[in-house]
Each structure stands twice: as C-alpha cells, then as structure tokens.
C-alpha atoms as a PDB file:
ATOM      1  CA  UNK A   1      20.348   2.682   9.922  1.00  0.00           C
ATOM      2  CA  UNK A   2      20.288  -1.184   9.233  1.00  0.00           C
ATOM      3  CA  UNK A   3      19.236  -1.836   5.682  1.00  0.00           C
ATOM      4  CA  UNK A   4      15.615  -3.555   6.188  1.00  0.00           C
ATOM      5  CA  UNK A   5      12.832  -4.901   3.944  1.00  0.00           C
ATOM      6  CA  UNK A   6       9.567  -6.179   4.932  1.00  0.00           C
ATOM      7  CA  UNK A   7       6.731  -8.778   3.130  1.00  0.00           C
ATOM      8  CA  UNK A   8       3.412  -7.698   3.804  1.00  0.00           C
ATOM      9  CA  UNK A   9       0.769  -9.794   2.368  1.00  0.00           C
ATOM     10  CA  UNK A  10      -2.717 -10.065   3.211  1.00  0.00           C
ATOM     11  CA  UNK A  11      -4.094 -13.379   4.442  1.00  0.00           C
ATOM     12  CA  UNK A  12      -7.136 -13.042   1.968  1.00  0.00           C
ATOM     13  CA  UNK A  13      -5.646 -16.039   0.026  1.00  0.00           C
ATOM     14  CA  UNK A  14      -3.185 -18.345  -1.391  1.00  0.00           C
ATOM     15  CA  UNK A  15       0.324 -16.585  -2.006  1.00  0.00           C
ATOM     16  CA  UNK A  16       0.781 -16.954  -5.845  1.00  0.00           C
ATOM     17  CA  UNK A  17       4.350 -17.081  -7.792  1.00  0.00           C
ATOM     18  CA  UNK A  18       3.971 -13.039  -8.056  1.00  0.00           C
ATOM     19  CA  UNK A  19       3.992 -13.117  -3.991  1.00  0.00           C
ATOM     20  CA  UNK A  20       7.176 -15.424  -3.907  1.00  0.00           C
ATOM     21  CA  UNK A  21       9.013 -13.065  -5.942  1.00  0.00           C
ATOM     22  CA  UNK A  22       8.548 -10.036  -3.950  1.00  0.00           C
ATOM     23  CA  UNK A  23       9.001 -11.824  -0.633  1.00  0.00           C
ATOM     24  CA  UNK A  24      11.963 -13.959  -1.955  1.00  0.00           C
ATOM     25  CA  UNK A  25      13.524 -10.326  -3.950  1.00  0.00           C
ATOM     26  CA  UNK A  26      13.368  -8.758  -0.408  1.00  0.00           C
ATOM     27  CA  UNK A  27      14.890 -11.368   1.677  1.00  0.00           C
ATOM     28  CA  UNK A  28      17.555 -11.670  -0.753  1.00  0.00           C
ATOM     29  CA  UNK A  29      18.188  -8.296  -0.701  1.00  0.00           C
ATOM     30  CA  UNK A  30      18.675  -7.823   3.059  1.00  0.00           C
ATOM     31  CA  UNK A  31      20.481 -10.723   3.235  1.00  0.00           C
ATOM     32  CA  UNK A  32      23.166  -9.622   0.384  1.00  0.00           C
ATOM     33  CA  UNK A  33      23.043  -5.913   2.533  1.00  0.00           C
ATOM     34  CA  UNK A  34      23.693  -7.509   5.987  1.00  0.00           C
ATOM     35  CA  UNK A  35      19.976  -6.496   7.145  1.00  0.00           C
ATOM     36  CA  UNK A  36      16.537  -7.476   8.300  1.00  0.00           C
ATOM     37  CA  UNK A  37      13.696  -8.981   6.811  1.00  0.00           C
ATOM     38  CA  UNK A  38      10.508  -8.616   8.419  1.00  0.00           C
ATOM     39  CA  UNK A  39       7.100  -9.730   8.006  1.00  0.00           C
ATOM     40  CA  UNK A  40       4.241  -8.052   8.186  1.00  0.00           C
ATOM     41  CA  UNK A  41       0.479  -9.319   8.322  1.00  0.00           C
ATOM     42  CA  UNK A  42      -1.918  -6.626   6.713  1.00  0.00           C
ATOM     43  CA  UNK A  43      -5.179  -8.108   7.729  1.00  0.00           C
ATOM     44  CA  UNK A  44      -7.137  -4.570   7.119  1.00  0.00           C
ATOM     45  CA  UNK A  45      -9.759  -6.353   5.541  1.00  0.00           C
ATOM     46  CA  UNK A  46     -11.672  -7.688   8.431  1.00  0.00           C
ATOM     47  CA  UNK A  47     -14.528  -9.431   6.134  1.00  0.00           C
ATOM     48  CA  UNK A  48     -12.092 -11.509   3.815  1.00  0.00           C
ATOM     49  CA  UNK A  49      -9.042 -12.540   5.913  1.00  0.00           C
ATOM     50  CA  UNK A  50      -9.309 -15.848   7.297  1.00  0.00           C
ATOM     51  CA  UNK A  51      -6.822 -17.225  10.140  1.00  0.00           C
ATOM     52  CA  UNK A  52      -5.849 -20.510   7.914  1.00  0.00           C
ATOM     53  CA  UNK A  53      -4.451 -18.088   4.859  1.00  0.00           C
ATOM     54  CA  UNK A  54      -2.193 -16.713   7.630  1.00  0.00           C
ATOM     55  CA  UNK A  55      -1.298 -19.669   8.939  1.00  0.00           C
ATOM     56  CA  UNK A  56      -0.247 -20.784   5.089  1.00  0.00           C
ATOM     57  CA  UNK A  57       1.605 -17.655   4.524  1.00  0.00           C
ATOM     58  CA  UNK A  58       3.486 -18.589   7.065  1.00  0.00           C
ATOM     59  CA  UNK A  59       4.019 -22.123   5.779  1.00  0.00           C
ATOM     60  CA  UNK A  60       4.827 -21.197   2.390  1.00  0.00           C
ATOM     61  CA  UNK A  61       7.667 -18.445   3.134  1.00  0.00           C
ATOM     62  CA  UNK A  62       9.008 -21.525   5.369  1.00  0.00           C
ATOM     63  CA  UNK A  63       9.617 -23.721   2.606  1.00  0.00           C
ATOM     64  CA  UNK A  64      10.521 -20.974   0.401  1.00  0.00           C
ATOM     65  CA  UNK A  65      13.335 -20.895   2.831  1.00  0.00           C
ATOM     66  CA  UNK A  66      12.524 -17.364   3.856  1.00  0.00           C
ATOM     67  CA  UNK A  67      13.361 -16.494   7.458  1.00  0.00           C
ATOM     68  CA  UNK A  68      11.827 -13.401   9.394  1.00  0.00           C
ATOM     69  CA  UNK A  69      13.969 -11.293  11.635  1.00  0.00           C
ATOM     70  CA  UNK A  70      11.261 -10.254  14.541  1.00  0.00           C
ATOM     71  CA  UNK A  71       7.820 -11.744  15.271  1.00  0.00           C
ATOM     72  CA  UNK A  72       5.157 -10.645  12.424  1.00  0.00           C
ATOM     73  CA  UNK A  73       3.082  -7.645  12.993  1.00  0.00           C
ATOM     74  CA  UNK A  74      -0.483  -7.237  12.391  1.00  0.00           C
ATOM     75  CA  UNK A  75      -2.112  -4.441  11.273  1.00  0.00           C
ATOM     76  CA  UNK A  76      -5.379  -5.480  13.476  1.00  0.00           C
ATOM     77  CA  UNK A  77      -2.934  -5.122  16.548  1.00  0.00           C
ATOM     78  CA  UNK A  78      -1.890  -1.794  15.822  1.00  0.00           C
ATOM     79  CA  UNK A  79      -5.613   0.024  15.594  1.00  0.00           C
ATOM     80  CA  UNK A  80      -4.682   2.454  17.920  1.00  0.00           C
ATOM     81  CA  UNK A  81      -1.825   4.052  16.219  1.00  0.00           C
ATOM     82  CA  UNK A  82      -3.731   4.340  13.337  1.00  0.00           C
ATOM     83  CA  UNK A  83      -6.556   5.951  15.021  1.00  0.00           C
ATOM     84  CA  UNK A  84      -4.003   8.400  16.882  1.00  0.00           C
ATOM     85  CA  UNK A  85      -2.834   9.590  12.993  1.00  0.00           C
ATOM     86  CA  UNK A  86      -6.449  10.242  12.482  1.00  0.00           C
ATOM     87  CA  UNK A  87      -6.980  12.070  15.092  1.00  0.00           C
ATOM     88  CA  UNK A  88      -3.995  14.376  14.402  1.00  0.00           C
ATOM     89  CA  UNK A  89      -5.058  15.183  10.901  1.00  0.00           C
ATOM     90  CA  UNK A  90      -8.590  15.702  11.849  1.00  0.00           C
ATOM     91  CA  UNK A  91      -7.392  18.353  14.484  1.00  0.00           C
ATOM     92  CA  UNK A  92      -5.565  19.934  11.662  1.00  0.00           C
ATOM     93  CA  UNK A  93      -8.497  20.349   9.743  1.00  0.00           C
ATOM     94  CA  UNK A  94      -6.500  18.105   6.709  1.00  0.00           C
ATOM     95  CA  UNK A  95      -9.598  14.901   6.551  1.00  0.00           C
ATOM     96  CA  UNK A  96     -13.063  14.971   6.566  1.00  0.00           C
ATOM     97  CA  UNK A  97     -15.845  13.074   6.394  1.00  0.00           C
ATOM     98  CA  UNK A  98     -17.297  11.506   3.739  1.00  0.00           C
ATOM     99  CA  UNK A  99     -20.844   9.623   3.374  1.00  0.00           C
ATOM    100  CA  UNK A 100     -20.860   9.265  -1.042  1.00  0.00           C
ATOM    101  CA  UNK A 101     -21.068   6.105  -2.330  1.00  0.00           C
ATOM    102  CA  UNK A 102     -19.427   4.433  -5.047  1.00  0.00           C
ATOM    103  CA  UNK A 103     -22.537   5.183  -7.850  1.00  0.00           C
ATOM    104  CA  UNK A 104     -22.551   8.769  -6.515  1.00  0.00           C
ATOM    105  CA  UNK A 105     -18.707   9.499  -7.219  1.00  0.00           C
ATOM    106  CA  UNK A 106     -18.831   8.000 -10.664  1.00  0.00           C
ATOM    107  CA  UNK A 107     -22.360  10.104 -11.309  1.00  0.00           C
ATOM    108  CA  UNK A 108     -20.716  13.409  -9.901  1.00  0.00           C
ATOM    109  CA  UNK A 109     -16.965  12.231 -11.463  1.00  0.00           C
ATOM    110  CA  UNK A 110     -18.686  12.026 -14.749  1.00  0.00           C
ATOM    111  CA  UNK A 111     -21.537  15.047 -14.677  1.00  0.00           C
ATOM    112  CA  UNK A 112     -18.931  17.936 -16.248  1.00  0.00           C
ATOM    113  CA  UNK A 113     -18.804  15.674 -19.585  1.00  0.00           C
ATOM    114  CA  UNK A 114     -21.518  13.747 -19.776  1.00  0.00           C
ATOM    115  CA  UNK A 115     -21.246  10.916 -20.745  1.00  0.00           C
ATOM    116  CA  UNK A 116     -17.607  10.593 -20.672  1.00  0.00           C
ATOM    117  CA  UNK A 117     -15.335   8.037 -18.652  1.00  0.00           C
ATOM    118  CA  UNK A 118     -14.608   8.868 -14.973  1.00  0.00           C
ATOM    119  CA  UNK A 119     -11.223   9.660 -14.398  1.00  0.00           C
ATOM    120  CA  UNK A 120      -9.120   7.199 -12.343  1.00  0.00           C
ATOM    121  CA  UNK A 121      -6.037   7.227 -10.590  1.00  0.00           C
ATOM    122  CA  UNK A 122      -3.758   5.189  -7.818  1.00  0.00           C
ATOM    123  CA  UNK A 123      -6.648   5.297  -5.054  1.00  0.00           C
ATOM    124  CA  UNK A 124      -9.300   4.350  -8.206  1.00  0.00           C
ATOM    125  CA  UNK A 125     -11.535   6.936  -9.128  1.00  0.00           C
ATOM    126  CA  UNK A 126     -10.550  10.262  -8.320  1.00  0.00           C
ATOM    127  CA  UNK A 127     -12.959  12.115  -5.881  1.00  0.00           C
ATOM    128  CA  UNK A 128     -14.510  15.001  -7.316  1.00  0.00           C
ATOM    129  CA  UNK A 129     -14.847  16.717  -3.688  1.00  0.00           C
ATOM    130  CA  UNK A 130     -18.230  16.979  -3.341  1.00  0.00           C
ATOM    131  CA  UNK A 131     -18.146  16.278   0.906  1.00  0.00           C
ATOM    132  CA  UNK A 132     -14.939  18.624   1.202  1.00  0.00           C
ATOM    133  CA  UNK A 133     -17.250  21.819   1.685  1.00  0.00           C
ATOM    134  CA  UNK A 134     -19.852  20.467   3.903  1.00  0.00           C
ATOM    135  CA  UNK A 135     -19.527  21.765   7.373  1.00  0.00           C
ATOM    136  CA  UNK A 136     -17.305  19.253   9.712  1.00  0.00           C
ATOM    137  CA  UNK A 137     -18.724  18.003  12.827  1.00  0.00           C
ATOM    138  CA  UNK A 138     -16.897  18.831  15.997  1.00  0.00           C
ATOM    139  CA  UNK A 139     -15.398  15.589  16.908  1.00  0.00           C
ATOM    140  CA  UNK A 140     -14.095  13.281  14.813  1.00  0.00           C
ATOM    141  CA  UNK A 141     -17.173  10.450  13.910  1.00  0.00           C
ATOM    142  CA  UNK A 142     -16.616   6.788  13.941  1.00  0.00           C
ATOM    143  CA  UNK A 143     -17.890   4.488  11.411  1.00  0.00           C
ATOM    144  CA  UNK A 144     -17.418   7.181   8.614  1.00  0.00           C
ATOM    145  CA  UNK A 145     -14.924   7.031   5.670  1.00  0.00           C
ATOM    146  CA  UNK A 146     -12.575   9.901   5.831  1.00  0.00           C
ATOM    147  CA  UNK A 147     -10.640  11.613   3.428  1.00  0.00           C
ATOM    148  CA  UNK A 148      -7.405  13.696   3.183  1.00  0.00           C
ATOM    149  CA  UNK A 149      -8.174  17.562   1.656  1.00  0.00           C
ATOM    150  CA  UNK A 150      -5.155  17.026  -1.042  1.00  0.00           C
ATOM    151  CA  UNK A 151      -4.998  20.589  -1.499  1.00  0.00           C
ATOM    152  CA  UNK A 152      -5.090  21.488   1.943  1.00  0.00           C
ATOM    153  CA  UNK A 153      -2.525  18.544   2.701  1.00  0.00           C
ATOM    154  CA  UNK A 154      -0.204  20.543  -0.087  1.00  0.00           C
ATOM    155  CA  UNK A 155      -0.349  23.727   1.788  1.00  0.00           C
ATOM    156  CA  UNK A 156       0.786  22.221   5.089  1.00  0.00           C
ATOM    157  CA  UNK A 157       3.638  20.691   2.908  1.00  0.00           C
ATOM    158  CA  UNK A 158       4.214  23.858   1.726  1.00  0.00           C
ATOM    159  CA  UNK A 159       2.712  23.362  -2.258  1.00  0.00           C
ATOM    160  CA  UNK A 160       4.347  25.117  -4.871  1.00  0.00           C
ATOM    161  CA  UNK A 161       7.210  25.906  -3.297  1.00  0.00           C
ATOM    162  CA  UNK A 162       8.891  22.419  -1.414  1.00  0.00           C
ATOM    163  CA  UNK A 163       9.809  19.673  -4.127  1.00  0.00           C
ATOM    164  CA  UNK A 164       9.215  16.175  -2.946  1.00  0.00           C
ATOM    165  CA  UNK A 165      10.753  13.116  -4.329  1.00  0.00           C
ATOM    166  CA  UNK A 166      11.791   9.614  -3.182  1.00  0.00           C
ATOM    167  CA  UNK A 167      14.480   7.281  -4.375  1.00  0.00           C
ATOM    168  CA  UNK A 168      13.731   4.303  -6.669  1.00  0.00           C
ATOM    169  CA  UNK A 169      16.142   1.619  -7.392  1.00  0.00           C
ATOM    170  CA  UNK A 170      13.784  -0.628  -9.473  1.00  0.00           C
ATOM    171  CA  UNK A 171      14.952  -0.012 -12.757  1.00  0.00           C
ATOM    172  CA  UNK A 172      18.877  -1.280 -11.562  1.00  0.00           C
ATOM    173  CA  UNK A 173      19.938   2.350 -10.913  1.00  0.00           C
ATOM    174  CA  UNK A 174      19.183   4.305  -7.799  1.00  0.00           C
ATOM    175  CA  UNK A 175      17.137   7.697  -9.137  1.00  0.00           C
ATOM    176  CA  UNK A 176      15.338  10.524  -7.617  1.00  0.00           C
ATOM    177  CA  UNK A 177      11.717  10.508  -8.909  1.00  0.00           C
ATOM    178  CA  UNK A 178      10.054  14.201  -8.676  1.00  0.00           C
ATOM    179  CA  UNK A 179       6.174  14.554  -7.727  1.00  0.00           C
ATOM    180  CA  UNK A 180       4.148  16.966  -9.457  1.00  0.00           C
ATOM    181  CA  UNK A 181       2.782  18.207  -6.480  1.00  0.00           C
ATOM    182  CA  UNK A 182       0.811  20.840  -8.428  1.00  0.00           C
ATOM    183  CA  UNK A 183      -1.290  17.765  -9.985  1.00  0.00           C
ATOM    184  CA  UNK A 184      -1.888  15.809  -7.505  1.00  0.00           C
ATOM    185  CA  UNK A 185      -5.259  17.371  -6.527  1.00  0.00           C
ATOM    186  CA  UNK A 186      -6.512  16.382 -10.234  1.00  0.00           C
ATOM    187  CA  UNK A 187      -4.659  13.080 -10.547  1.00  0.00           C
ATOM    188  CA  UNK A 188      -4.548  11.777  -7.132  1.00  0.00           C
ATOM    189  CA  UNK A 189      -7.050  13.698  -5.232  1.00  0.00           C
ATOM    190  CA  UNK A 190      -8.678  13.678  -1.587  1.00  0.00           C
ATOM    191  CA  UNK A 191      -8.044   9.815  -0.948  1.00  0.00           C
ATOM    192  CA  UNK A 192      -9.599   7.792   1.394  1.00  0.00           C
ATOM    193  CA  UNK A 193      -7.657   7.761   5.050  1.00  0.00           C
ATOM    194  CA  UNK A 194     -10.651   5.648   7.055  1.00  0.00           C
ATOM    195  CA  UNK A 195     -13.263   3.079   6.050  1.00  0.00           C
ATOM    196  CA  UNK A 196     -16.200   2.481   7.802  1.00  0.00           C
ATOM    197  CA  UNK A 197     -15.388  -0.777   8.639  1.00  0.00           C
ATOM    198  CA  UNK A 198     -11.201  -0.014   9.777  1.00  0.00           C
ATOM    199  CA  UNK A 199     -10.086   3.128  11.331  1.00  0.00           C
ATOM    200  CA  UNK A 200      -7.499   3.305   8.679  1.00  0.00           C
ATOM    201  CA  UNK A 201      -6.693   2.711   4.925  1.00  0.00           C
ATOM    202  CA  UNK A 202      -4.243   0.980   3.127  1.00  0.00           C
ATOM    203  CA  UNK A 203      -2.420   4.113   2.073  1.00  0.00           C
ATOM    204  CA  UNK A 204      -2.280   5.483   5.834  1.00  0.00           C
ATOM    205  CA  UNK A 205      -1.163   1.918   7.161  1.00  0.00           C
ATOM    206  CA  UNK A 206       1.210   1.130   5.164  1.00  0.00           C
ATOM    207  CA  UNK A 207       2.782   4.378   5.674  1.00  0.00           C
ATOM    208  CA  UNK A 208       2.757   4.584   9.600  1.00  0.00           C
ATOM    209  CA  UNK A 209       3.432   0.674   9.826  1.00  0.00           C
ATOM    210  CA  UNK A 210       6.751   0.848   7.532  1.00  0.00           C
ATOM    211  CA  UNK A 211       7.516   3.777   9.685  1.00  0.00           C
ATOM    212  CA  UNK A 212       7.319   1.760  12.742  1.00  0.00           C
ATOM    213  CA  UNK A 213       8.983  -1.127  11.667  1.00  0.00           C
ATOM    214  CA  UNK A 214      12.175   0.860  10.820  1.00  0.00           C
ATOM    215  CA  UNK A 215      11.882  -0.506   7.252  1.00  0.00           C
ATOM    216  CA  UNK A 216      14.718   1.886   5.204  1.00  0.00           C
ATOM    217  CA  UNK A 217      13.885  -0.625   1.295  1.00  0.00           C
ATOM    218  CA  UNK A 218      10.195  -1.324   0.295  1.00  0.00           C
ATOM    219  CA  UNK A 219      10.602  -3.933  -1.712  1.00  0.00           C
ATOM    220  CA  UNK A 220       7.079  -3.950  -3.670  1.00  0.00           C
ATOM    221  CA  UNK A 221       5.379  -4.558  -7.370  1.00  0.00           C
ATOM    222  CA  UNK A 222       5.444  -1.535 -10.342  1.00  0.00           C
ATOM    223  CA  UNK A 223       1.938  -2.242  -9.812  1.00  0.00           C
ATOM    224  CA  UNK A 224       2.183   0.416  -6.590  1.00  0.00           C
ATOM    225  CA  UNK A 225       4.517   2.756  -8.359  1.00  0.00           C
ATOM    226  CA  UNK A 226       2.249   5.549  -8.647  1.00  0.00           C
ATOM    227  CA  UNK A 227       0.835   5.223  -4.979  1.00  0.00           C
ATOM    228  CA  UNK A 228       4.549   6.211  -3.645  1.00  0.00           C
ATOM    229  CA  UNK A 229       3.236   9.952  -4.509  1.00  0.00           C
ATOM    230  CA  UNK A 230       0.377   9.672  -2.076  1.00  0.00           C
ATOM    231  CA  UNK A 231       2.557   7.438   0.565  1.00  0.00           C
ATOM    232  CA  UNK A 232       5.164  10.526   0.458  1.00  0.00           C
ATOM    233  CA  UNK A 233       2.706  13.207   0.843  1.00  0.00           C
ATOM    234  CA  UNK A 234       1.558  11.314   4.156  1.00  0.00           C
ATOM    235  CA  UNK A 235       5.133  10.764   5.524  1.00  0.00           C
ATOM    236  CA  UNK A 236       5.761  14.472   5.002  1.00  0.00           C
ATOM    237  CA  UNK A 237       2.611  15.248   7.101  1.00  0.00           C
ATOM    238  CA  UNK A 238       3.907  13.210  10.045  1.00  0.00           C
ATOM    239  CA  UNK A 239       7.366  14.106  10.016  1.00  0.00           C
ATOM    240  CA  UNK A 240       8.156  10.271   8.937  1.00  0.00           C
ATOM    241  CA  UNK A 241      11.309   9.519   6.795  1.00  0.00           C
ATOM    242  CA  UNK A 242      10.938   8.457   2.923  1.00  0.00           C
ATOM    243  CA  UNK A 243      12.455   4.773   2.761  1.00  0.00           C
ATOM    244  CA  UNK A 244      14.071   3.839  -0.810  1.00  0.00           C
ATOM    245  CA  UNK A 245      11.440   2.080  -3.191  1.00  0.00           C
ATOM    246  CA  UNK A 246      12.323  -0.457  -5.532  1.00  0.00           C
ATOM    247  CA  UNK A 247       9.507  -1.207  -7.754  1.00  0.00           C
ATOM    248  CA  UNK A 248       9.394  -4.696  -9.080  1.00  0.00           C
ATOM    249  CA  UNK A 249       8.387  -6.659 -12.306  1.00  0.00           C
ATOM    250  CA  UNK A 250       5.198  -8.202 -12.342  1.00  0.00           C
ATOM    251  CA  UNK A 251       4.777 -12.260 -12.543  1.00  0.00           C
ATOM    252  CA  UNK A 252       2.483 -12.701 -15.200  1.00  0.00           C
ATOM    253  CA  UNK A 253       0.670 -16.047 -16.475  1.00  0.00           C
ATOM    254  CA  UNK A 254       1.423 -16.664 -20.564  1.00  0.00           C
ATOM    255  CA  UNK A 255      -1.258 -14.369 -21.927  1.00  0.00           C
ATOM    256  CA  UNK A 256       0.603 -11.608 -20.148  1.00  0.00           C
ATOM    257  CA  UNK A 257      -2.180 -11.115 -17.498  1.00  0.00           C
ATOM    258  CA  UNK A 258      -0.655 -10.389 -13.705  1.00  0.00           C
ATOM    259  CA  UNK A 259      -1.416 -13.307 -11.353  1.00  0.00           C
ATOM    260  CA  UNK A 260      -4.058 -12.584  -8.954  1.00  0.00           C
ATOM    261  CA  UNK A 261      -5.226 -14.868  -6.208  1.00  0.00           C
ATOM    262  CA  UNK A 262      -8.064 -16.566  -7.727  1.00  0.00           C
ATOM    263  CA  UNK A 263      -5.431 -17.927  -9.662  1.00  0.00           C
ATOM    264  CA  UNK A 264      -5.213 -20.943  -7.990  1.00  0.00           C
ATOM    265  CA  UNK A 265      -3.315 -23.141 -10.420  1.00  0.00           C
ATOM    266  CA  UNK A 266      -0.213 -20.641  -9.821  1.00  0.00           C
ATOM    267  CA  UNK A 267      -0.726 -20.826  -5.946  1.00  0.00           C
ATOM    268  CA  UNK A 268       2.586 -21.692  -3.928  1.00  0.00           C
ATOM    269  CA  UNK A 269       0.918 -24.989  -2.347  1.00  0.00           C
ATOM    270  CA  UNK A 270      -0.389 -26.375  -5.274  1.00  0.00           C
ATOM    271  CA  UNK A 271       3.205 -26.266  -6.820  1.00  0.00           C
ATOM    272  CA  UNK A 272       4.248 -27.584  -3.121  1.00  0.00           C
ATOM    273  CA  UNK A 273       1.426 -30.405  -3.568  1.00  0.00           C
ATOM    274  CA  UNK A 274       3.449 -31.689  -7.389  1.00  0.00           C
ATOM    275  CA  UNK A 275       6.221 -31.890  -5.791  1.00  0.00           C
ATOM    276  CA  UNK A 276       8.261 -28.963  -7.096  1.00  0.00           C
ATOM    277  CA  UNK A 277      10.976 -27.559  -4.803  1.00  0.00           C
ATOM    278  CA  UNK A 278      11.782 -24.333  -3.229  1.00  0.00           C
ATOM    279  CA  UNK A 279      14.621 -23.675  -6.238  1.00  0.00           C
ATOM    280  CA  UNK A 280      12.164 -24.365  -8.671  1.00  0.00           C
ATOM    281  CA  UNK A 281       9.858 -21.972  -7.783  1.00  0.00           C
ATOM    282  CA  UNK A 282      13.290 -19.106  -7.828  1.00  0.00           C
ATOM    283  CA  UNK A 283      13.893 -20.773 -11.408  1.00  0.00           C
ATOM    284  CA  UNK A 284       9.983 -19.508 -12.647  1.00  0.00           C
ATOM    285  CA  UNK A 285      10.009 -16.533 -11.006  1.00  0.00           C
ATOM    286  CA  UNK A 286      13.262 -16.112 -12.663  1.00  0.00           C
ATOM    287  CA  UNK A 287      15.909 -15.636  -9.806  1.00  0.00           C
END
C-alpha cells in the first residue's frame, strides 16, 4: 500500500508554528517515502468553525510550500458514514445513550472518595457508568450523546485473551506498543461516540475517516499518544487496519507551555504579515 500521511486541522482558528510542524513533518515524510499527502478538514465542531479559517488553512500550507495529493475532505461531508458506524454498534448492543452532564459525572466520578479529584484520562474525565445500566430504547435516538460500553467493546475484541498493539515510530525507532486492555475500562472508560450536536466524535471520526482515506502513517502530536488505545479498540470493532503512528514533539512558546490557538502572536500569518519566509518558519520549528 502507498505510504500516505494526512493534515487534519480544524478551521476553528489560526494554524500556529505547532500546526506547521506536524503538517510540514508529514509532507516531508511522504515525500522522502514516494507517497501521498492528504488533507483533511475536521470541521466537527459546527458552532466554532468558520469558512475564512478554512480558507486560511488553505493559504498558509500554500506558502508553507505544502502540496495536497487529492481534493480535501470534510468531515461535515461525510455524516452519513459516521452515522452508518453508529448504527452498527448500536445494533450490537456496544453504545448507549447517555443524558449526564458535565457537573453530574464529576459529582458521581468523585462520590466513592469524597472529596477527592476525579479521575481523568485521554477522553477527559473518565465516565463512571452511571447510564450503562439504564434500559436502551429500541431505536437508536438522535440528538443524544452516545457512548461505547468499554467492557462490552473488550469482549467483542475478545478481552483477556487477544493482545492489541500498534506501531510507533516517534521516538526514531519503529516499536510495538502493547495496550493494557484489562485497564482500559478504569483508565479509558465508556467514551463518548456521538454528541448531541454531530452524529459522531472525534475519536470515531478520526478513526473511520483515516480508514477511508487509505492513510497507512498518522503523523500527529505526543499530545494524542494515549488516545491511539481508544482509536485501536475502534478499528478492531470495524474490521479497519491499524496505520503506523508517529507521535511528535510538541512546539512550545519559551515558558515551555504548548502553543494553542489563542496564541495569536505565534500564528502562521502574523509571521507571514513580518515578512518571514516559508524556510524560516522550518528553521523555528526546527527542521
């Protein structure tokens, strides 16, 4: 299979030095391979992307002298394969529907030691489960978050017996990282799959959309390193192949915080605006 990586911000705001060293890290890795770069819009969040950040994405990878291999995809085009996964998983009793909100998962996260600190971990505070035993409605609803049953997800995969891992070549040598699957129901637990406002989730997107786009390297920040465990778990449910990873370093401002992007200052078109050039930029970012 053709050696492809893929960009995939979201047009919520300025692309920041950290964003032009993971798109620029993956383009020059499928260039150096003989493969494709592709670029991918992931405009899930309906009530914060706005059409001119997408329009400067595209502007700023232009002058960064990246070059896509295919015409973007967006995730708000593909709705229907995301709500056909759904659908799937629903029928095989693995999600269900949830109606807590975020005060009642920290108060019921928190209640076995009172006053002690909710336990977090790469979906943000780990569901304590208290929708999993309420009865399921007979069709699917809309409108509703969903969320995977880990531990019933773990049976399907065939928990304790089947070993999952996935390759990582972030630290300069290609490893096999194991998942505890036998913690993942306390560390990870029953993630969100569906928001009431998307009929789908980052996690379940970003899964079923790299699957799509034949991408075989995700090229992506250590910052998503321990999500991989709950993107594997999903690709195991729908028969989908495990790309390679390669986690990244982060680009962080002097005080050692990771650039976010409020942080305007660092923002690809201000440094555009000064009159810095595209090998400047590779120079910060240190490539």
């Amino acid at each position: 299979m053709t050696f492809t990586t893929r960009f995939a911000p979201s047009p919520t705001g300025p692309l920041h030095l950290g964003h032009a060293y993971s798109a620029l890290l993956a383009h020059d890795m499928a260039r150096a391979a003989g493969g494709r770069f592709l670029l991918r819009i992931e405009d899930i969040d309906s009530t914060r992307c706005r059409p001119h950040w997408e329009a400067q994405i595209y502007d700023d990878l232009a002058w960064l002298g990246i070059a896509w291999d295919a015409p973007p995809q967006r995730q708000s085009d593909h709705l229907t394969a995301y709500r056909a996964a759904l659908d799937g998983l629903w029928r095989r009793g693995l999600i269900y529907p949830c109606t807590c909100t975020r005060r009642d998962i920290g108060a019921a996260a928190s209640a076995p030691q009172e006053g002690a600190a909710p336990a977090y971990g790469p979906d943000g505070l780990i569901y304590p489960g208290t929708c999993r035993a309420k009865p399921r409605p007979p069709v699917m609803p809309d409108g509703t978050v969903l969320r995977l049953n880990m531990a019933a997800a773990l049976k399907v995969i065939g928990a304790p017996d089947t070993r999952l891992n996935f390759r990582e070549t972030g630290t300069g040598t290609t490893r096999a990282i194991s998942i505890d699957m036998q913690k993942l129901t306390s560390t990870v637990g029953d993630i969100v799959l569906s928001r009431k406002d998307f009929p789908g989730s980052y996690h379940l997107s970003v899964v079923l959309d790299d699957a799509a786009q034949n991408v075989t390297h995700v090229i992506r920040g250590t910052d998503l390193f321990d999500a991989t465990q709950i993107h594997v778990v999903l690709q195991k449910l729908f028969g989908l192949a495990t790309p390679t990873y390669h986690h990244h370093r982060l680009i962080r401002d002097a005080a050692g915080k990771r650039l976010a992007k409020r942080d305007d200052a660092r923002a690809i078109a201000k440094y555009r605006a000064d009159g810095a050039t595209p090998q400047d930029i590779r120079e910060k970012v240190g490539l």
